[in-house]
N, C-alpha and C. Protein backbone atom coordinates (compact mmCIF):
# COMPACT_ATOMS: atom_id res chain seq x y z
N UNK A 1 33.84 -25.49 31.42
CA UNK A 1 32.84 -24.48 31.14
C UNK A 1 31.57 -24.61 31.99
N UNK A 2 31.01 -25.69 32.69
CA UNK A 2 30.09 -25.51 33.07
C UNK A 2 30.07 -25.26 34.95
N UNK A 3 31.30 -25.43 34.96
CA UNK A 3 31.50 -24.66 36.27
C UNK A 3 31.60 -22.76 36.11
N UNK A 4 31.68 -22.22 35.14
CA UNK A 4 31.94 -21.07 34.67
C UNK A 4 30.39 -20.60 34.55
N UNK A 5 29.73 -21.45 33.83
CA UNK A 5 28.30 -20.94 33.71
C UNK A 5 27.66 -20.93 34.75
N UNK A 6 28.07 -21.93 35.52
CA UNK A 6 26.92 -22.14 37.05
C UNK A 6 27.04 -20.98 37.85
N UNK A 7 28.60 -20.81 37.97
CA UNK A 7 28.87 -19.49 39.04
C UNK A 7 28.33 -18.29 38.15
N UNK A 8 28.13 -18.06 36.78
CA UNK A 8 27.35 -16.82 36.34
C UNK A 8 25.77 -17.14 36.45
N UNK A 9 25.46 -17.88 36.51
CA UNK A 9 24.22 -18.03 37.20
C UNK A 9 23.85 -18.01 38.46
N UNK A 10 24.59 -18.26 38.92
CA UNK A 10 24.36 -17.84 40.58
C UNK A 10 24.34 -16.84 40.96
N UNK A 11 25.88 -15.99 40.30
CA UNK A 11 25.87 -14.79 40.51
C UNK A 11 24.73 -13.84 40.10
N UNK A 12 24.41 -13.86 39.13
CA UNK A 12 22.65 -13.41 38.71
C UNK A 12 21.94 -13.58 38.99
N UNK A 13 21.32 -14.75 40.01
CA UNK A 13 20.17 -14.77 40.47
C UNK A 13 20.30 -14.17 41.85
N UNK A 14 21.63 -13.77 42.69
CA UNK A 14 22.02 -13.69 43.56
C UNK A 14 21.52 -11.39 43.38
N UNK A 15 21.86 -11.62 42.22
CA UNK A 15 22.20 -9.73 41.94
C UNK A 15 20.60 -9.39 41.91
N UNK A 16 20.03 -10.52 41.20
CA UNK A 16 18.49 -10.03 40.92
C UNK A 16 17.92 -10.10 42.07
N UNK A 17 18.08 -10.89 43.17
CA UNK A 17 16.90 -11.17 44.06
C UNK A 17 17.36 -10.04 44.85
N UNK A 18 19.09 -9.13 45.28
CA UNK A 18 19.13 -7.68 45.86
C UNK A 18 18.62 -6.76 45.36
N UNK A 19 18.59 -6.76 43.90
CA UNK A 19 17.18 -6.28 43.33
C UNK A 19 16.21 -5.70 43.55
N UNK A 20 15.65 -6.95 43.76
CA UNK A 20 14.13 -7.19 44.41
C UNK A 20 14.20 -6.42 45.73
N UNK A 21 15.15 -6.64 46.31
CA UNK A 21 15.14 -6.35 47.96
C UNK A 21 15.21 -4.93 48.21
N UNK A 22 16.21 -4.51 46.98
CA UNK A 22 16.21 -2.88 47.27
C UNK A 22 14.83 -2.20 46.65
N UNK A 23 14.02 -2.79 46.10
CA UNK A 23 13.22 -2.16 45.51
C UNK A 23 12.04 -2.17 46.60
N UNK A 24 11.99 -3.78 47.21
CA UNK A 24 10.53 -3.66 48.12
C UNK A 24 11.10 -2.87 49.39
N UNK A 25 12.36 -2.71 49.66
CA UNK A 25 12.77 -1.67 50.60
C UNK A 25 12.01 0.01 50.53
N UNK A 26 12.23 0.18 49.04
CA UNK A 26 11.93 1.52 48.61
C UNK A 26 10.53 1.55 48.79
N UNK A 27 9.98 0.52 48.31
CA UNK A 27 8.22 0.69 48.60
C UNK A 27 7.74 0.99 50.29
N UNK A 28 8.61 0.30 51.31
CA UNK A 28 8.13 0.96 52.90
C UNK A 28 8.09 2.21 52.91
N UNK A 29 7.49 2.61 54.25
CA UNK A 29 7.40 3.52 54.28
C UNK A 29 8.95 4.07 55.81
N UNK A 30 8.91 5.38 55.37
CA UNK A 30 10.17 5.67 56.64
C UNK A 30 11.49 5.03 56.56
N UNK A 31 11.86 4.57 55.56
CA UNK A 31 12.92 3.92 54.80
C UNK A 31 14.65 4.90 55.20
N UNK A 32 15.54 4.70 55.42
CA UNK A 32 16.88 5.38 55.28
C UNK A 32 17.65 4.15 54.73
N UNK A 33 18.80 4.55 53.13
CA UNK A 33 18.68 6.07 52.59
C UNK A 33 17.28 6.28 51.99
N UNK A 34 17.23 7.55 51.50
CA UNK A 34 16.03 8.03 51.16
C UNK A 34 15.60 7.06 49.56
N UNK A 35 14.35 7.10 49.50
CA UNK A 35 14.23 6.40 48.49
C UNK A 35 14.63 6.34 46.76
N UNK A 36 14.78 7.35 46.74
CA UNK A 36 15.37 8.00 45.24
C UNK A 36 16.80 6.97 45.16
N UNK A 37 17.62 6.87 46.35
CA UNK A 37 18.82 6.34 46.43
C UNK A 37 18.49 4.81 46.53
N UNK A 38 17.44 3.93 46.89
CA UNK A 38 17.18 2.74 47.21
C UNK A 38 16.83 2.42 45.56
N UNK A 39 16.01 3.02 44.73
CA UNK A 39 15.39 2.88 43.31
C UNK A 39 16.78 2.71 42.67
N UNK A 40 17.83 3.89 42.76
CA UNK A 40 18.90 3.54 41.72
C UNK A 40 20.01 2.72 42.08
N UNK A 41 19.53 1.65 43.41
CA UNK A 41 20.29 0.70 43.86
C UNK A 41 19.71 0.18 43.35
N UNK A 42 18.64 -0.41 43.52
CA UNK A 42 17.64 -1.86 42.28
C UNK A 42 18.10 -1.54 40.95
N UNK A 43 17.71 -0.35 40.44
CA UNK A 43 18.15 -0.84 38.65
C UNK A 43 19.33 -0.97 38.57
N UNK A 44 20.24 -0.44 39.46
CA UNK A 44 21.50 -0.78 39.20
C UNK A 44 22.26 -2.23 39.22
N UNK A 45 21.88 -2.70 40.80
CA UNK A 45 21.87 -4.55 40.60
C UNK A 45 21.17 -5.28 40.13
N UNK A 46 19.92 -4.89 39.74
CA UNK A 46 19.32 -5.75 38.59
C UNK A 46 19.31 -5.84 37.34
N UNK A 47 19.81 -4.32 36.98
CA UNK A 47 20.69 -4.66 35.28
C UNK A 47 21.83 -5.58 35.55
N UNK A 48 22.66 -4.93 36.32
CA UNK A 48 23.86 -5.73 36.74
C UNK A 48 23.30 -7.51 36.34
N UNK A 49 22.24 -8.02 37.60
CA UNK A 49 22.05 -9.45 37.23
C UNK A 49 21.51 -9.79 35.93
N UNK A 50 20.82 -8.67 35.05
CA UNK A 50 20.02 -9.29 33.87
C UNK A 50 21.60 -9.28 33.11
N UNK A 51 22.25 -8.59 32.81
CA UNK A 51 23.28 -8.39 32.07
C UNK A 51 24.22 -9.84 32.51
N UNK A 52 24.48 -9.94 33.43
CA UNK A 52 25.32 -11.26 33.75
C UNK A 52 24.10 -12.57 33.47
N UNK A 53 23.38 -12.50 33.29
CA UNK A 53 22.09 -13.57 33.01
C UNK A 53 22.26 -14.03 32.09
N UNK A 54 22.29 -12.90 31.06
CA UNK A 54 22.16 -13.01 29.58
C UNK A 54 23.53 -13.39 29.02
N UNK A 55 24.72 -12.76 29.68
CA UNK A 55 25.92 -13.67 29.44
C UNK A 55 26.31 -14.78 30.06
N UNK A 56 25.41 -15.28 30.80
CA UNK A 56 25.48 -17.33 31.08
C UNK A 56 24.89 -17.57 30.03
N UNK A 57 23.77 -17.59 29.89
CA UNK A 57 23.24 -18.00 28.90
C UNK A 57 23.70 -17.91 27.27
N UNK A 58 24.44 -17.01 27.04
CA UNK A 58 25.23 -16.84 25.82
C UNK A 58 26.40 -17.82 26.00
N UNK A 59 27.18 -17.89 26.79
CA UNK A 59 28.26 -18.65 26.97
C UNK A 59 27.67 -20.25 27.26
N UNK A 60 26.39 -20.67 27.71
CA UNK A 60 25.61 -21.68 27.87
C UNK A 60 25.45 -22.00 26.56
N UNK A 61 24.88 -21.22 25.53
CA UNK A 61 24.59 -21.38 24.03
C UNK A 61 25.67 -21.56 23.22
N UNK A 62 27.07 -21.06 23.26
CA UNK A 62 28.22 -21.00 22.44
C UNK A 62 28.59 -22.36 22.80
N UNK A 63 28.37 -22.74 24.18
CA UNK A 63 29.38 -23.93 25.00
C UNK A 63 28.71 -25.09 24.68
């Protein structure tokens, strides 16, 4: 199990920090794709990582 948790932690911090990246992308200016499309790339991989976050940590807590 704790090889199971590590790789869901990785994988989440890995989803959150593209996240981050698509979002400070969206903040430049002159950006392609257009920004509307860069915003619903961040919430999309960063729910993605909070959601896999929160299930290491559940499986961290059960285990």
């Amino acid at each position: 199990m704790p090889g199971i948790t590590s790789v869901l932690f990785i994988i989440s911090i890995v989803m959150l920090f593209g996240g981050g990246n698509y979002f400070l992308a969206a903040q430049r200016a002159g950006v392609y794709p257009p920004r509307r499309v860069l915003q619903q790339r961040a919430i999309t991989v960063g729910g993605a990582g909070g959601v896999i976050f929160l299930l290491a940590i559940l499986v961290t807590w059960v285990v």
